[in-house]
PDB file of N, CA and C in Angstrom:
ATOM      1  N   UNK A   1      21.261  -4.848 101.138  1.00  0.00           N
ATOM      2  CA  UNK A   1      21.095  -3.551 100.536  1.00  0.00           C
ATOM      3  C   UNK A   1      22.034  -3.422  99.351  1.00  0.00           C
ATOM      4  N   UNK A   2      21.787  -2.513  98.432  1.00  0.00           N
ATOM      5  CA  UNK A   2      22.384  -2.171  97.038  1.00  0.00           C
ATOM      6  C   UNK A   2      23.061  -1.042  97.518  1.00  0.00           C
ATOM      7  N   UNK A   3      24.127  -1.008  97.488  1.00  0.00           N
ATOM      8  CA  UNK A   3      25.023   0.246  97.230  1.00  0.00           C
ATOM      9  C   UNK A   3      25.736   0.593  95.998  1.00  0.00           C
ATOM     10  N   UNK A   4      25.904   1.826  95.432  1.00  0.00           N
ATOM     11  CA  UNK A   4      26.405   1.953  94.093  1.00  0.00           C
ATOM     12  C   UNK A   4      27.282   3.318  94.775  1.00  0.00           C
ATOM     13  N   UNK A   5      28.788   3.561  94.643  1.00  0.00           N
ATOM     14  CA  UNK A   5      29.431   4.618  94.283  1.00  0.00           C
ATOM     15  C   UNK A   5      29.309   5.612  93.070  1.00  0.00           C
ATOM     16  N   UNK A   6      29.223   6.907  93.392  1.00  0.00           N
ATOM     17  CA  UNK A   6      29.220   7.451  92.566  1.00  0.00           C
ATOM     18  C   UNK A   6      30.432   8.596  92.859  1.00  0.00           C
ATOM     19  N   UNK A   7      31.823   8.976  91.752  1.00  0.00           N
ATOM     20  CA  UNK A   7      32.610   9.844  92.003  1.00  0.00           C
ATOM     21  C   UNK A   7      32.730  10.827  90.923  1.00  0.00           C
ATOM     22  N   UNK A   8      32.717  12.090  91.231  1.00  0.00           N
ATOM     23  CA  UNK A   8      33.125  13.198  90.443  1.00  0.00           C
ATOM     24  C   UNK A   8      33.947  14.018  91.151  1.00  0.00           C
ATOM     25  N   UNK A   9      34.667  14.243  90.426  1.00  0.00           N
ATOM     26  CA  UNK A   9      35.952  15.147  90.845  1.00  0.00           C
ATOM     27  C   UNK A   9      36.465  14.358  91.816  1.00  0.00           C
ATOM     28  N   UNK A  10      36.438  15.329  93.012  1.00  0.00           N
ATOM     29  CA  UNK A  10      36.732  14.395  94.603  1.00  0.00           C
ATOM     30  C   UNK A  10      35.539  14.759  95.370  1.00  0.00           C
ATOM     31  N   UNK A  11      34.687  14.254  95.244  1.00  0.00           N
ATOM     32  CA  UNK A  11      33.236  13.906  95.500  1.00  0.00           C
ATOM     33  C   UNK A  11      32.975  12.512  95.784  1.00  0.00           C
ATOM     34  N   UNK A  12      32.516  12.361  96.852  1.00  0.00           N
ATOM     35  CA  UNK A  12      32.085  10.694  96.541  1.00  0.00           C
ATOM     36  C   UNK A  12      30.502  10.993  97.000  1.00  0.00           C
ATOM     37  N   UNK A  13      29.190  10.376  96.101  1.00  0.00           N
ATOM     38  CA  UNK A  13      27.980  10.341  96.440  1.00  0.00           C
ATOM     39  C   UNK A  13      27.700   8.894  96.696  1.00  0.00           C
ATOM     40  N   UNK A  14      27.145   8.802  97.397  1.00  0.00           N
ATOM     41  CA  UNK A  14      26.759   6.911  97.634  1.00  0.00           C
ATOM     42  C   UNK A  14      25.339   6.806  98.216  1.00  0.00           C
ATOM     43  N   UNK A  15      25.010   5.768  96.885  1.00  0.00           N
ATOM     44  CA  UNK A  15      23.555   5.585  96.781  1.00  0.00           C
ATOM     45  C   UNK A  15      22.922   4.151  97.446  1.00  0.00           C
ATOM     46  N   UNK A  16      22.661   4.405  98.424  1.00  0.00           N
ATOM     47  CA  UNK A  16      21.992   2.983  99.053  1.00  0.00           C
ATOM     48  C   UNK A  16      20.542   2.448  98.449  1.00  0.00           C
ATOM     49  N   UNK A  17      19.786   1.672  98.605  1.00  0.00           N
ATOM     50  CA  UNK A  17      18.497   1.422  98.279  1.00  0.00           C
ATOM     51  C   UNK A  17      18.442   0.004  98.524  1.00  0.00           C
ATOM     52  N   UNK A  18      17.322  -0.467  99.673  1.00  0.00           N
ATOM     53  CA  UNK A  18      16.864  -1.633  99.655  1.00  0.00           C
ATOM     54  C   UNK A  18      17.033  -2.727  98.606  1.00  0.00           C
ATOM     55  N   UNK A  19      17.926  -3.764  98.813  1.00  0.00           N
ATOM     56  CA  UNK A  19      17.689  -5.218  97.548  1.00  0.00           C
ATOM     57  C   UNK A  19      16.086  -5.188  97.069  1.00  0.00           C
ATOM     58  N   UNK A  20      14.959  -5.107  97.954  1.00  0.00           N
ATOM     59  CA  UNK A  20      13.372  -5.091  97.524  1.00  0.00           C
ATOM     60  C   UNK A  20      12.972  -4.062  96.557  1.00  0.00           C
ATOM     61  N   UNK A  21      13.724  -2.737  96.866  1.00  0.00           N
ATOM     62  CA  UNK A  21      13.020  -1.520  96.131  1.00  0.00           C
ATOM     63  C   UNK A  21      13.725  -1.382  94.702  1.00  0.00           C
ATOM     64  N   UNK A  22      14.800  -2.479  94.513  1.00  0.00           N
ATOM     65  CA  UNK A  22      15.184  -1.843  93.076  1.00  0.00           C
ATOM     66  C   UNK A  22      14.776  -2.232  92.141  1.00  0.00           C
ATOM     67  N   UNK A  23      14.601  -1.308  91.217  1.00  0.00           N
ATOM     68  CA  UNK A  23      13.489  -1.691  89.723  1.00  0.00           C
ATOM     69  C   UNK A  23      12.700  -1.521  89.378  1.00  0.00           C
ATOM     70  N   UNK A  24      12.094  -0.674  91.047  1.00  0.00           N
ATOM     71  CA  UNK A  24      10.731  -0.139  91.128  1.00  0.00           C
ATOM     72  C   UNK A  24      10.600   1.168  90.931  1.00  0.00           C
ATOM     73  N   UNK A  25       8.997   1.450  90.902  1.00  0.00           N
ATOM     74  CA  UNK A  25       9.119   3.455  90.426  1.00  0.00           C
ATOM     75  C   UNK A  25       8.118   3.467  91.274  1.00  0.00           C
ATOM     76  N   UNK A  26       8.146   4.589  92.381  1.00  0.00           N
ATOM     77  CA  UNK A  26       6.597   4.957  93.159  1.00  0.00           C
ATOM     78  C   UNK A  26       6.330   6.812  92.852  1.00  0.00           C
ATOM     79  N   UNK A  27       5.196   6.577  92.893  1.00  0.00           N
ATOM     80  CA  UNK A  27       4.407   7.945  92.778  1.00  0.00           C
ATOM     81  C   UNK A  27       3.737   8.599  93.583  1.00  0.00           C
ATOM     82  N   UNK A  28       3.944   9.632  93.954  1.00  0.00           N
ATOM     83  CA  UNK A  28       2.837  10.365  94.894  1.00  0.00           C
ATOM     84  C   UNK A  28       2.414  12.154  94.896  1.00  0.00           C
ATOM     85  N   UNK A  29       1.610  12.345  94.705  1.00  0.00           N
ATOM     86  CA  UNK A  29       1.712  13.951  94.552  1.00  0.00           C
ATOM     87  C   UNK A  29       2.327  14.389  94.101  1.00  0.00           C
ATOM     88  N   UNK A  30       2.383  13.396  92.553  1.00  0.00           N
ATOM     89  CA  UNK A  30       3.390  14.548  91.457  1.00  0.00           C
ATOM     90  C   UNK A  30       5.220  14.287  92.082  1.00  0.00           C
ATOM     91  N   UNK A  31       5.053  13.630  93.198  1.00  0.00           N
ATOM     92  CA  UNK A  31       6.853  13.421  93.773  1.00  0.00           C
ATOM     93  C   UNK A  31       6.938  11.557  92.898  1.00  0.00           C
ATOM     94  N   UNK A  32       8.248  11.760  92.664  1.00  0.00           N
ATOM     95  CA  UNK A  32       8.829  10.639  91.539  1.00  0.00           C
ATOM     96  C   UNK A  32       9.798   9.862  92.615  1.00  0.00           C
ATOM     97  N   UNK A  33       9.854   8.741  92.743  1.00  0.00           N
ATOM     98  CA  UNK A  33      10.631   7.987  93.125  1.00  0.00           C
ATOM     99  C   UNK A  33      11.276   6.657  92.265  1.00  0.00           C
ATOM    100  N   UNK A  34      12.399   7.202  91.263  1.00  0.00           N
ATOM    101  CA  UNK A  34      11.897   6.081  90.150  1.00  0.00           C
ATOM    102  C   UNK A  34      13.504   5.196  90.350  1.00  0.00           C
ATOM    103  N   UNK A  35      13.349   4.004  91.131  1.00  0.00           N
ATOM    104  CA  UNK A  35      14.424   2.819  91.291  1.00  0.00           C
ATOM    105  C   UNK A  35      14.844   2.343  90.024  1.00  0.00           C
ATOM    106  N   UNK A  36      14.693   2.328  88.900  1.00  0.00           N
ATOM    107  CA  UNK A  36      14.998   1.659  87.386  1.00  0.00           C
ATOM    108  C   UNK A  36      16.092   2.071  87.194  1.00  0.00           C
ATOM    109  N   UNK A  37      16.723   3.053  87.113  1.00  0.00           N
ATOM    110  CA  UNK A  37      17.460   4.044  86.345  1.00  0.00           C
ATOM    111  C   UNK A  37      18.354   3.350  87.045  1.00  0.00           C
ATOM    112  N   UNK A  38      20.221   3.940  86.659  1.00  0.00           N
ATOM    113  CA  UNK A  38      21.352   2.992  86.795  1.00  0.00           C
ATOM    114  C   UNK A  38      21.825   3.754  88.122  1.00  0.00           C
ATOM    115  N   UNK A  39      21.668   4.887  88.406  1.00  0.00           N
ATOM    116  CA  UNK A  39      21.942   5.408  89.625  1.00  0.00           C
ATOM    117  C   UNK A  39      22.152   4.657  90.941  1.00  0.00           C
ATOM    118  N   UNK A  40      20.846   3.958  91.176  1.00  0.00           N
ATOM    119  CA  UNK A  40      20.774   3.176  91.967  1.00  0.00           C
ATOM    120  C   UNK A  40      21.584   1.322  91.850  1.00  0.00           C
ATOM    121  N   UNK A  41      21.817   0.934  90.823  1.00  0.00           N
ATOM    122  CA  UNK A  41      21.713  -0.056  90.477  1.00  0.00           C
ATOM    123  C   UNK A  41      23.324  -0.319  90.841  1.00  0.00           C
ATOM    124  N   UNK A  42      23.810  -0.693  91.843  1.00  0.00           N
ATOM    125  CA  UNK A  42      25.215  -1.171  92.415  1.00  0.00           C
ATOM    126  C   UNK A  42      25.582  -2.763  92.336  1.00  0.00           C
ATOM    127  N   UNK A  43      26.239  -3.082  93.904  1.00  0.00           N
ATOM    128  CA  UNK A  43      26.821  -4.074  94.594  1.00  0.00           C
ATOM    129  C   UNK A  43      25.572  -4.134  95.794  1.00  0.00           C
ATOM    130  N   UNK A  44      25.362  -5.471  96.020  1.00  0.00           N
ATOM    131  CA  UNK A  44      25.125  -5.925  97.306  1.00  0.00           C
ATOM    132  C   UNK A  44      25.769  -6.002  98.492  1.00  0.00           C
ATOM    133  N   UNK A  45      25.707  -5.030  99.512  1.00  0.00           N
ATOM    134  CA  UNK A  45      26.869  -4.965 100.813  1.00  0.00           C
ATOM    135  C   UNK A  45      26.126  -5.280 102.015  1.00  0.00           C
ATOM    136  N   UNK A  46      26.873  -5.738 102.695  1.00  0.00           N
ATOM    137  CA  UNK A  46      26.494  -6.178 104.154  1.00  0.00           C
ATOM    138  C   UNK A  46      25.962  -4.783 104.957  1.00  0.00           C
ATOM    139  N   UNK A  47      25.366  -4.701 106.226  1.00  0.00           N
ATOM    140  CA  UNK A  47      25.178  -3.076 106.657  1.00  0.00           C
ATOM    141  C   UNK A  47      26.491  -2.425 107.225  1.00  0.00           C
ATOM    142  N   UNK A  48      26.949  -3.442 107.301  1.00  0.00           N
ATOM    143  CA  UNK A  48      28.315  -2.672 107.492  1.00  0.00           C
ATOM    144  C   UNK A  48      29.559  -2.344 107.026  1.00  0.00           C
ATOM    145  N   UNK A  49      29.591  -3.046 106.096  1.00  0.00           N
ATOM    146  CA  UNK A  49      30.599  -2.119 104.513  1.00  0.00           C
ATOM    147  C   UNK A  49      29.618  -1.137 104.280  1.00  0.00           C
ATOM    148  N   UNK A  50      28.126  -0.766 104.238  1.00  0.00           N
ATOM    149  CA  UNK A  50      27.493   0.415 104.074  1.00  0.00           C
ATOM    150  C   UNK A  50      27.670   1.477 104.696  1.00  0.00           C
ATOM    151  N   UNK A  51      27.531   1.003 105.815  1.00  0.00           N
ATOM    152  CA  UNK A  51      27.726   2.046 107.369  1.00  0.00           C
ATOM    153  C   UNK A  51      28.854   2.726 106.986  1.00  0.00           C
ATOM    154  N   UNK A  52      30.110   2.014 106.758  1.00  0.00           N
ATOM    155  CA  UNK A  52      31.784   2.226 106.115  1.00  0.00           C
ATOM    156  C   UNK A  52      31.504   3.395 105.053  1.00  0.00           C
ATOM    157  N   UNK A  53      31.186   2.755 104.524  1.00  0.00           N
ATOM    158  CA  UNK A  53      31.045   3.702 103.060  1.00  0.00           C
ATOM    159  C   UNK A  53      30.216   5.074 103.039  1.00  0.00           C
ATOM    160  N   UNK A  54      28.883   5.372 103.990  1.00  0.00           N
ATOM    161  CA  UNK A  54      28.121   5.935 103.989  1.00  0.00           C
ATOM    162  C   UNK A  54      28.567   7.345 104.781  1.00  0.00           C
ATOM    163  N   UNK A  55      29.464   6.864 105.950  1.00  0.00           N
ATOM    164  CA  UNK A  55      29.869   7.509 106.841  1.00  0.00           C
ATOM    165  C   UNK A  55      30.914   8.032 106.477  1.00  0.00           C
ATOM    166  N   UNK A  56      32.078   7.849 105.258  1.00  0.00           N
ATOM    167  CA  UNK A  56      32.853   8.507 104.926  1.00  0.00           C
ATOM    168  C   UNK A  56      32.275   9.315 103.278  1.00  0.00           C
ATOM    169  N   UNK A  57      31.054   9.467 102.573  1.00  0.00           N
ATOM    170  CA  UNK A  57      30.982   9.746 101.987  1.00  0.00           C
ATOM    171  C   UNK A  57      30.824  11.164 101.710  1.00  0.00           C
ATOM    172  N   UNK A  58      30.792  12.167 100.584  1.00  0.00           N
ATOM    173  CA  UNK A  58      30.308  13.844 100.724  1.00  0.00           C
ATOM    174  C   UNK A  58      28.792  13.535 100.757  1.00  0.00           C
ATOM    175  N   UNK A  59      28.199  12.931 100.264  1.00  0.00           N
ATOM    176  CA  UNK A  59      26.997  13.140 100.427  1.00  0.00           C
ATOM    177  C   UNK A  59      26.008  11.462  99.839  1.00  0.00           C
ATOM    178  N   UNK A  60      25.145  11.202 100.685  1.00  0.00           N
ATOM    179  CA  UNK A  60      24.276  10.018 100.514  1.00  0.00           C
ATOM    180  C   UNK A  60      23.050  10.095 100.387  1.00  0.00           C
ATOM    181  N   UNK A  61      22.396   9.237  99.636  1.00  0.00           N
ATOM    182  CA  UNK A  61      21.187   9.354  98.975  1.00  0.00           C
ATOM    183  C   UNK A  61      20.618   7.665  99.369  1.00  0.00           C
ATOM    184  N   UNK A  62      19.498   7.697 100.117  1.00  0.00           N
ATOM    185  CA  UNK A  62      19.309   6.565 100.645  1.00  0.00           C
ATOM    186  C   UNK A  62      17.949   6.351 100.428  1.00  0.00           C
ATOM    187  N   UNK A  63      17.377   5.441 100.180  1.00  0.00           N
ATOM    188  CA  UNK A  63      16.255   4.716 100.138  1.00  0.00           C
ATOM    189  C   UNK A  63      15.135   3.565 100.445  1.00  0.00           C
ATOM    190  N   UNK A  64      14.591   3.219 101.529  1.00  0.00           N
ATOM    191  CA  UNK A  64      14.042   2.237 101.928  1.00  0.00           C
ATOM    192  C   UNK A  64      13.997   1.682 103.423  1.00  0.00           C
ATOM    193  N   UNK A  65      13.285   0.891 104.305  1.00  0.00           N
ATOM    194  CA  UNK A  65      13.367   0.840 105.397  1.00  0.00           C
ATOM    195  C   UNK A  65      14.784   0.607 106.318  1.00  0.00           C
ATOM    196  N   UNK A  66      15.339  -0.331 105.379  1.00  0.00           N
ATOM    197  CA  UNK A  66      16.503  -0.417 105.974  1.00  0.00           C
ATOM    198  C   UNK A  66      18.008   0.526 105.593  1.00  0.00           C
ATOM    199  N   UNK A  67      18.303   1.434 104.581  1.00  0.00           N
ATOM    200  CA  UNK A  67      18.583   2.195 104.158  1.00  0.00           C
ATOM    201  C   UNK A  67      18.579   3.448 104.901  1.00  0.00           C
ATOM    202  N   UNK A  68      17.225   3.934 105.067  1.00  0.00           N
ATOM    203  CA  UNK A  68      17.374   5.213 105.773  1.00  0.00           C
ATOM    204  C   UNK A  68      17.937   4.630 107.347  1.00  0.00           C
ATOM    205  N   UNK A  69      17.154   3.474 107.704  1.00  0.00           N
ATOM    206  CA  UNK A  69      17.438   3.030 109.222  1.00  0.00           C
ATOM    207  C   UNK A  69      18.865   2.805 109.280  1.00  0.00           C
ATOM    208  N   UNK A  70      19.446   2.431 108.328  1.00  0.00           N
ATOM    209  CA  UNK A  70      21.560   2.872 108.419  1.00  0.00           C
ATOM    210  C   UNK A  70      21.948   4.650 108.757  1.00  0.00           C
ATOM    211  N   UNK A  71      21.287   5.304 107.876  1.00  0.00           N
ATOM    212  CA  UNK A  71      21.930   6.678 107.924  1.00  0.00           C
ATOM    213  C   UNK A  71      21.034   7.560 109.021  1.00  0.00           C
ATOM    214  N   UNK A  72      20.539   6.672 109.751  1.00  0.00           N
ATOM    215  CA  UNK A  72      20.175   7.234 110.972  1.00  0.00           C
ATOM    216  C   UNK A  72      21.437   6.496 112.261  1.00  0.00           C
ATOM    217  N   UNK A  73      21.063   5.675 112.119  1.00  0.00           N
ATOM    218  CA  UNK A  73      22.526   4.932 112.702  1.00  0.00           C
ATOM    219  C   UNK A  73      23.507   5.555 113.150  1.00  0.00           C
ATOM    220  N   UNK A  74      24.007   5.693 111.444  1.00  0.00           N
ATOM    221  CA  UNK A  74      25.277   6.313 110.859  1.00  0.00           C
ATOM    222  C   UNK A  74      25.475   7.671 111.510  1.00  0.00           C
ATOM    223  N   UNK A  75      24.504   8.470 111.507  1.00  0.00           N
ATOM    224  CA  UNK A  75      24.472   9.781 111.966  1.00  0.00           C
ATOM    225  C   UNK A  75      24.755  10.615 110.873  1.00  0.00           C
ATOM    226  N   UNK A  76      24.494  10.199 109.407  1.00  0.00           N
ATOM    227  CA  UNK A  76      24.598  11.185 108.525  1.00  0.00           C
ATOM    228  C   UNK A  76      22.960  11.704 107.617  1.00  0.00           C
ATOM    229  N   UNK A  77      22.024  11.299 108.391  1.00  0.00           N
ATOM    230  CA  UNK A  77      20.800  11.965 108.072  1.00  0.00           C
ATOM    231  C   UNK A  77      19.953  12.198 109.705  1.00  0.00           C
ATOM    232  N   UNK A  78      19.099  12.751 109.636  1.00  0.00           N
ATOM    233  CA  UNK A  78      18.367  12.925 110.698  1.00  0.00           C
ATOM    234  C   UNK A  78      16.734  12.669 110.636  1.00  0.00           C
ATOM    235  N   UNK A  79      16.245  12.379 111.120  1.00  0.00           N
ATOM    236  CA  UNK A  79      14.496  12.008 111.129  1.00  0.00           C
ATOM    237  C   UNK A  79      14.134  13.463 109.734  1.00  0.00           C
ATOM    238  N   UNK A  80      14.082  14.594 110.690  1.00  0.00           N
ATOM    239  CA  UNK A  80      13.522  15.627 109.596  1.00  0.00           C
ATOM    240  C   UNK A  80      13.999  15.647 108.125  1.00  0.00           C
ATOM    241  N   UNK A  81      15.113  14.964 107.554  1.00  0.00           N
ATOM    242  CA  UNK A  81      15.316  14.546 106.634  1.00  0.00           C
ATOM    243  C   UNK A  81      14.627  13.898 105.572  1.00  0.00           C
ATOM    244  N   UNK A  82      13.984  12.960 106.326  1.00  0.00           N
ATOM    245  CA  UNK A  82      13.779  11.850 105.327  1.00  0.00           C
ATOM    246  C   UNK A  82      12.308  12.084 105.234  1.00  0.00           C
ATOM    247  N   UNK A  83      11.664  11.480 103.716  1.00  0.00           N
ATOM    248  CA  UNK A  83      10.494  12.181 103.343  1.00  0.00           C
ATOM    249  C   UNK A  83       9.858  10.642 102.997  1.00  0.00           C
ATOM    250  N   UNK A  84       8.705  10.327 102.861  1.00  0.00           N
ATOM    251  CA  UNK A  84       8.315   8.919 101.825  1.00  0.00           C
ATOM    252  C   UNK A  84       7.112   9.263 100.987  1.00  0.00           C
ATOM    253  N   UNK A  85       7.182   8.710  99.774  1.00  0.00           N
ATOM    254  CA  UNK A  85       6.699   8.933  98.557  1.00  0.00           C
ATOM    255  C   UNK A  85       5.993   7.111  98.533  1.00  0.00           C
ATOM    256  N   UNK A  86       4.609   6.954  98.823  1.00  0.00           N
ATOM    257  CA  UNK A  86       4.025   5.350  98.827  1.00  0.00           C
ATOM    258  C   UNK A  86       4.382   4.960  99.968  1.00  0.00           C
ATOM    259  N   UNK A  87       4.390   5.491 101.159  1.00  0.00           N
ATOM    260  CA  UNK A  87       5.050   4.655 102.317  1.00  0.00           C
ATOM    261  C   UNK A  87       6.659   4.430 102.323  1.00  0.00           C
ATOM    262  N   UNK A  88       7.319   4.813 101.064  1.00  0.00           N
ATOM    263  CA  UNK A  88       9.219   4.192 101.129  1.00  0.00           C
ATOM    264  C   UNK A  88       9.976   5.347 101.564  1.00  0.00           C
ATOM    265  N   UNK A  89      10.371   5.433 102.612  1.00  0.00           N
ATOM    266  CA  UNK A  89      11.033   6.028 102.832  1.00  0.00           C
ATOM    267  C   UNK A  89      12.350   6.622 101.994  1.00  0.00           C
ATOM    268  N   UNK A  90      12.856   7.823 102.107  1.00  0.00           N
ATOM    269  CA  UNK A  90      14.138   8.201 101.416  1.00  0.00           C
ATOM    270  C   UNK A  90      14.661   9.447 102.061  1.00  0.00           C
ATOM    271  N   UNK A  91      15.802   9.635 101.997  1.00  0.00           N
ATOM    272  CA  UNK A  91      16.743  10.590 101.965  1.00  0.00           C
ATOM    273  C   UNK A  91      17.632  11.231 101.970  1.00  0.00           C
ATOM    274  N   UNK A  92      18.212  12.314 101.528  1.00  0.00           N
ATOM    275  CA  UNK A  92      19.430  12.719 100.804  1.00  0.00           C
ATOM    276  C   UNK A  92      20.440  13.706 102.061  1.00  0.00           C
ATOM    277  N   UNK A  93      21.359  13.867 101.994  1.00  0.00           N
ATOM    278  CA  UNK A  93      21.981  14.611 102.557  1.00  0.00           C
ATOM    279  C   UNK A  93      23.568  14.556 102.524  1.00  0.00           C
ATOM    280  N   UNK A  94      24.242  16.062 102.616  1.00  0.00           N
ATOM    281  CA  UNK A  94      25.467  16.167 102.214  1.00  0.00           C
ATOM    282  C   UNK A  94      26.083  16.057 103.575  1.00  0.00           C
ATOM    283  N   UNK A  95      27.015  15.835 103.889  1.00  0.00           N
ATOM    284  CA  UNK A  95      27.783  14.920 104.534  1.00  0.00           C
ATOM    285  C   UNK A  95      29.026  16.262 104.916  1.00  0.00           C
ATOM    286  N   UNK A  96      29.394  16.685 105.963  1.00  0.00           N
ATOM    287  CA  UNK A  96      30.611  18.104 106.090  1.00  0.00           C
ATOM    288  C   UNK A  96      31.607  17.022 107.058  1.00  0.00           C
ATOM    289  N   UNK A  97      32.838  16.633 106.423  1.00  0.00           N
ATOM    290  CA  UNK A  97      33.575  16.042 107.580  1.00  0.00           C
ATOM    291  C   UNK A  97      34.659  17.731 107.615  1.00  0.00           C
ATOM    292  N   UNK A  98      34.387  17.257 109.496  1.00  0.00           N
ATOM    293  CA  UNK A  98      35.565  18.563 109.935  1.00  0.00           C
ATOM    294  C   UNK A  98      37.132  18.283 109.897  1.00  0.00           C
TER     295      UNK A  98
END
């Protein structure tokens, strides 16, 4: 999987996406799923420097079979979460550590 950090302020967003899905753009009902852009475009990590990273992040943005199947794992997304646009799964969610 591709992971890319993203930090603002003291924010950390972290963008996962399948090694398969990047580069790609899918379409569906007017919903955009577009992998090209640099957002996505990271490091290659094992699932578990992801898991690491995902689980301490404010908020993650995930993409693809194995991707969402981490942040279900992880426990920082939930089934009703995640939406797919062409069959690829994705989804976003902010992250509240107590």
């Amino acid at each position: 999987m591709i992971v890319k950090i993203h930090k603002k302020n003291d924010r950390t967003i972290v963008a996962v996406c399948d090694d398969v899905l990047l580069g790609k753009k899918f379409e569906e009902n007017g919903r955009v799923l577009d992998l090209t852009n640099s957002f996505y475009d990271g490091n290659a990590c094992s699932s578990k420097e992801a898991g690491d990273l995902i689980r301490n992040a404010d908020g993650v943005n995930l993409v693809g079979e194995e991707s969402v199947k981490l942040g279900l794992e992880e426990g920082v997304i939930e089934e009703s979460q995640i939406m797919k646009i062409n069959g690829v799964p994705h989804a976003q969610a902010v992250i509240v550590h107590e």
